[in-house]
Protein backbone atom coordinates (compact mmCIF):
# COMPACT_ATOMS: atom_id res chain seq x y z
CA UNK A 1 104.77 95.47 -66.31
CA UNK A 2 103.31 99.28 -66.93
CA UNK A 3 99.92 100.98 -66.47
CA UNK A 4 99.83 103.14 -69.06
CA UNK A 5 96.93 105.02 -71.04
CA UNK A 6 94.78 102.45 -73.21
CA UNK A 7 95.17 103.00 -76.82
CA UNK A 8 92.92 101.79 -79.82
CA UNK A 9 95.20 98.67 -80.52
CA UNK A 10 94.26 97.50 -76.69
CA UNK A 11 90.23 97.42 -77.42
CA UNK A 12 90.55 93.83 -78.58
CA UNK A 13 91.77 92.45 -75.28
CA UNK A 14 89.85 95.17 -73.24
CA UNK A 15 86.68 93.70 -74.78
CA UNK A 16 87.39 90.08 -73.81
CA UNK A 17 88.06 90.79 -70.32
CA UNK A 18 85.27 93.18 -70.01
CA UNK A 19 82.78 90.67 -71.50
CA UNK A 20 84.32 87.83 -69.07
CA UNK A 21 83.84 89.51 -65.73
CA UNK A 22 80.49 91.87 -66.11
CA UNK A 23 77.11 91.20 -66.67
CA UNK A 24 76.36 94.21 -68.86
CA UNK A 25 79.68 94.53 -70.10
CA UNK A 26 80.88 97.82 -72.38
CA UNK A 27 81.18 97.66 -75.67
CA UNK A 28 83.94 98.53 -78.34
CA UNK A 29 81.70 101.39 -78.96
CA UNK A 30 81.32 102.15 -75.37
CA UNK A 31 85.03 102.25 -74.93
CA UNK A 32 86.29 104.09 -78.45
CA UNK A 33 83.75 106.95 -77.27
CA UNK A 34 85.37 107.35 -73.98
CA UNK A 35 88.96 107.00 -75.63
CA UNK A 36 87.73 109.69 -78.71
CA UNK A 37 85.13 111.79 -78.17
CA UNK A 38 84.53 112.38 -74.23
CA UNK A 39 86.60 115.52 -73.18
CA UNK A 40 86.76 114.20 -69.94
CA UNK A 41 87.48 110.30 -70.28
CA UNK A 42 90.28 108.55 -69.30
CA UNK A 43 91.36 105.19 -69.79
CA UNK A 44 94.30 103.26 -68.79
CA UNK A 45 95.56 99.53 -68.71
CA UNK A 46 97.68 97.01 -67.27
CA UNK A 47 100.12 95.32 -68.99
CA UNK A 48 101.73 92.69 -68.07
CA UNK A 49 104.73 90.85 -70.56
CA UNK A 50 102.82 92.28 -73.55
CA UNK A 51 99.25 90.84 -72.63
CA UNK A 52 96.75 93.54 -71.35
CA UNK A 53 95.94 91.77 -67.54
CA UNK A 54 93.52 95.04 -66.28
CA UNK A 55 91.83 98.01 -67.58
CA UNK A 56 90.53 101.34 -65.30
CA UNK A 57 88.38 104.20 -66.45
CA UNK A 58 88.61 107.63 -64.73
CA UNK A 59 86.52 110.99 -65.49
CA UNK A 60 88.14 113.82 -64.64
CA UNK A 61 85.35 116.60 -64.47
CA UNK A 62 86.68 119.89 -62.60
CA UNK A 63 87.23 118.67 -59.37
CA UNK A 64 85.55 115.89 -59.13
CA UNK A 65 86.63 112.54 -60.54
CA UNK A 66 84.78 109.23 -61.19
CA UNK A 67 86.05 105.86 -62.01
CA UNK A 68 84.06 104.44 -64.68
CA UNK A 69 85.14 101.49 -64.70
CA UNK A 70 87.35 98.76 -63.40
CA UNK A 71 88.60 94.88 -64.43
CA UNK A 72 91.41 92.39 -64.01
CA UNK A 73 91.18 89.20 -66.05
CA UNK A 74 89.75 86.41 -63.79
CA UNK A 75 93.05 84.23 -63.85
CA UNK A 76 95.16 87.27 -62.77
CA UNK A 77 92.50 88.55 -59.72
CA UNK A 78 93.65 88.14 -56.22
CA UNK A 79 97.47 89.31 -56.64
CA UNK A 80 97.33 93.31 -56.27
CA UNK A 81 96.56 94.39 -59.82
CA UNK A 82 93.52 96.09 -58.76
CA UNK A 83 95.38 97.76 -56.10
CA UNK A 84 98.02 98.75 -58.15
CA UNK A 85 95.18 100.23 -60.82
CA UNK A 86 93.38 102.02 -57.99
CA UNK A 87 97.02 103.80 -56.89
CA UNK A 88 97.40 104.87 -60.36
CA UNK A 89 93.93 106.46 -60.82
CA UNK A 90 94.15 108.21 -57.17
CA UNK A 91 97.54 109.50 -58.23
CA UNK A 92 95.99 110.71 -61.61
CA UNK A 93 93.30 112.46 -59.81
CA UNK A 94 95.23 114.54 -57.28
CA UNK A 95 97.43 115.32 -60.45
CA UNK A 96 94.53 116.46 -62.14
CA UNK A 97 93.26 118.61 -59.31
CA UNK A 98 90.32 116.71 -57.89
CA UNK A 99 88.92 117.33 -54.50
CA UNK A 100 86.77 113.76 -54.67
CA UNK A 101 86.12 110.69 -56.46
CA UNK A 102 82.96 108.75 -56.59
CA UNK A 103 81.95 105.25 -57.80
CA UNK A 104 78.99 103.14 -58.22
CA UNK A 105 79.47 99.19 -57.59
CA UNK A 106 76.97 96.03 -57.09
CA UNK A 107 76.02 95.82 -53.82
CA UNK A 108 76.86 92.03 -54.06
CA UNK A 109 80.22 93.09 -54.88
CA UNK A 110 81.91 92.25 -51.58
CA UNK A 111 85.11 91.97 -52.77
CA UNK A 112 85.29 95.33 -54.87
CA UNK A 113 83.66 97.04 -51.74
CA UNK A 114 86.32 96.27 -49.34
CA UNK A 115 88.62 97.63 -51.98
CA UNK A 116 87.34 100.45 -52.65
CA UNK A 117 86.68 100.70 -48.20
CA UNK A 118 90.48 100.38 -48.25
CA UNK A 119 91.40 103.41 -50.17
CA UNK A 120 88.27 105.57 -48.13
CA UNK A 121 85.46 105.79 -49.91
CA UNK A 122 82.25 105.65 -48.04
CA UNK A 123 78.69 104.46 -49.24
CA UNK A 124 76.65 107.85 -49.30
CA UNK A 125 73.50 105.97 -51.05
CA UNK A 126 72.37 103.35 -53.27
CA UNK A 127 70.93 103.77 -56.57
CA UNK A 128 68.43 101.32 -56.87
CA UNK A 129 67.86 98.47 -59.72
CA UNK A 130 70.78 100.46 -61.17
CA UNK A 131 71.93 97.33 -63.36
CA UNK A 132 69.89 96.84 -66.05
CA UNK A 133 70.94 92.48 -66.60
CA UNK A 134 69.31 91.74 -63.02
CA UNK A 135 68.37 94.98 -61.64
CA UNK A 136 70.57 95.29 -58.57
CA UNK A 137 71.23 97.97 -56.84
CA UNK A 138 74.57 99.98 -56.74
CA UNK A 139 76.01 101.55 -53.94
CA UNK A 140 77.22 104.98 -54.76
CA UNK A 141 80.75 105.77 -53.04
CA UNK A 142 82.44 108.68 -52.24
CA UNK A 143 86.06 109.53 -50.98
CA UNK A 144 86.38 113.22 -50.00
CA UNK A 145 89.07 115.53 -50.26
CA UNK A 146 90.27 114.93 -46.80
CA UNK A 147 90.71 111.31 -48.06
CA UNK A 148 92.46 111.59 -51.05
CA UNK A 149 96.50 111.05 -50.34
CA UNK A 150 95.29 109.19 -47.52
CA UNK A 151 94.97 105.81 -49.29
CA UNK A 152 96.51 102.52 -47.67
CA UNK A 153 99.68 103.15 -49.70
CA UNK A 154 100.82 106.26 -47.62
């Protein structure tokens, strides 16, 4: 098993999971121009006895960072991969020098909230009808400074 940064060759099985788990999934397009083109994109994926299991997406912009994006095939949820992506992308932010790291997530996300809760970031608004498939609203979280390090691995 290795996280490791996502590579052309792992768009095919990116896509699949992507497409299985969100309702207005990213695209190969969507995903070469973050892996290409964006200065600031990052992209990495779990890997698990050769077959791609999870995928996270980080922006690293000065200070701040911003994960993009995050997914772990339905049939592995529920056993830590998620956790074990979210250590990696706090570790790559500190590394990278970033004083705070936001998100946006469904509000009927429950699950992905109390993640997210677990590693400190706090809802600082909502963006409404910010999904475009059914028009829910997303809550935008924040961890500060003071929080990052402090995550529930420490």
């Amino acid at each position: 098993m290795a996280i490791r940064s996502m590579n052309i060759k792992d768009l095919q099985q990116v896509i699949v999971i992507e497409q299985s788990l969100f309702g207005t999934p990213w695209g190969y397009e969507d995903f070469l121009y973050e892996l290409k083109v964006n200065p600031y994109g990052h992209l990495y994926v779990y890997e698990l006895d050769g077959q791609i299991i999870g995928f996270i997406g980080m922006w690293f912009i000065y200070e701040d960072a911003t994960i993009t994006t995050l997914g772990v095939a339905k049939e592995f949820q529920r056993r830590g991969y998620a956790k074990e992506l979210m250590d990696y992308a706090i570790k790559r932010s500190e590394e990278a020098g970033c004083e705070k790291c936001t998100l946006e997530v469904r509000v009927s996300n429950v699950p992905a909230i109390k993640l997210y809760e677990s590693y400190g970031f706090k809802i600082v608004a909502i963006r409404k009808n910010y999904y475009t498939d059914t028009h829910e609203d997303a809550y935008l979280m924040l961890k500060g400074r003071e929080d990052i390090g402090n995550d529930i691995s420490d």
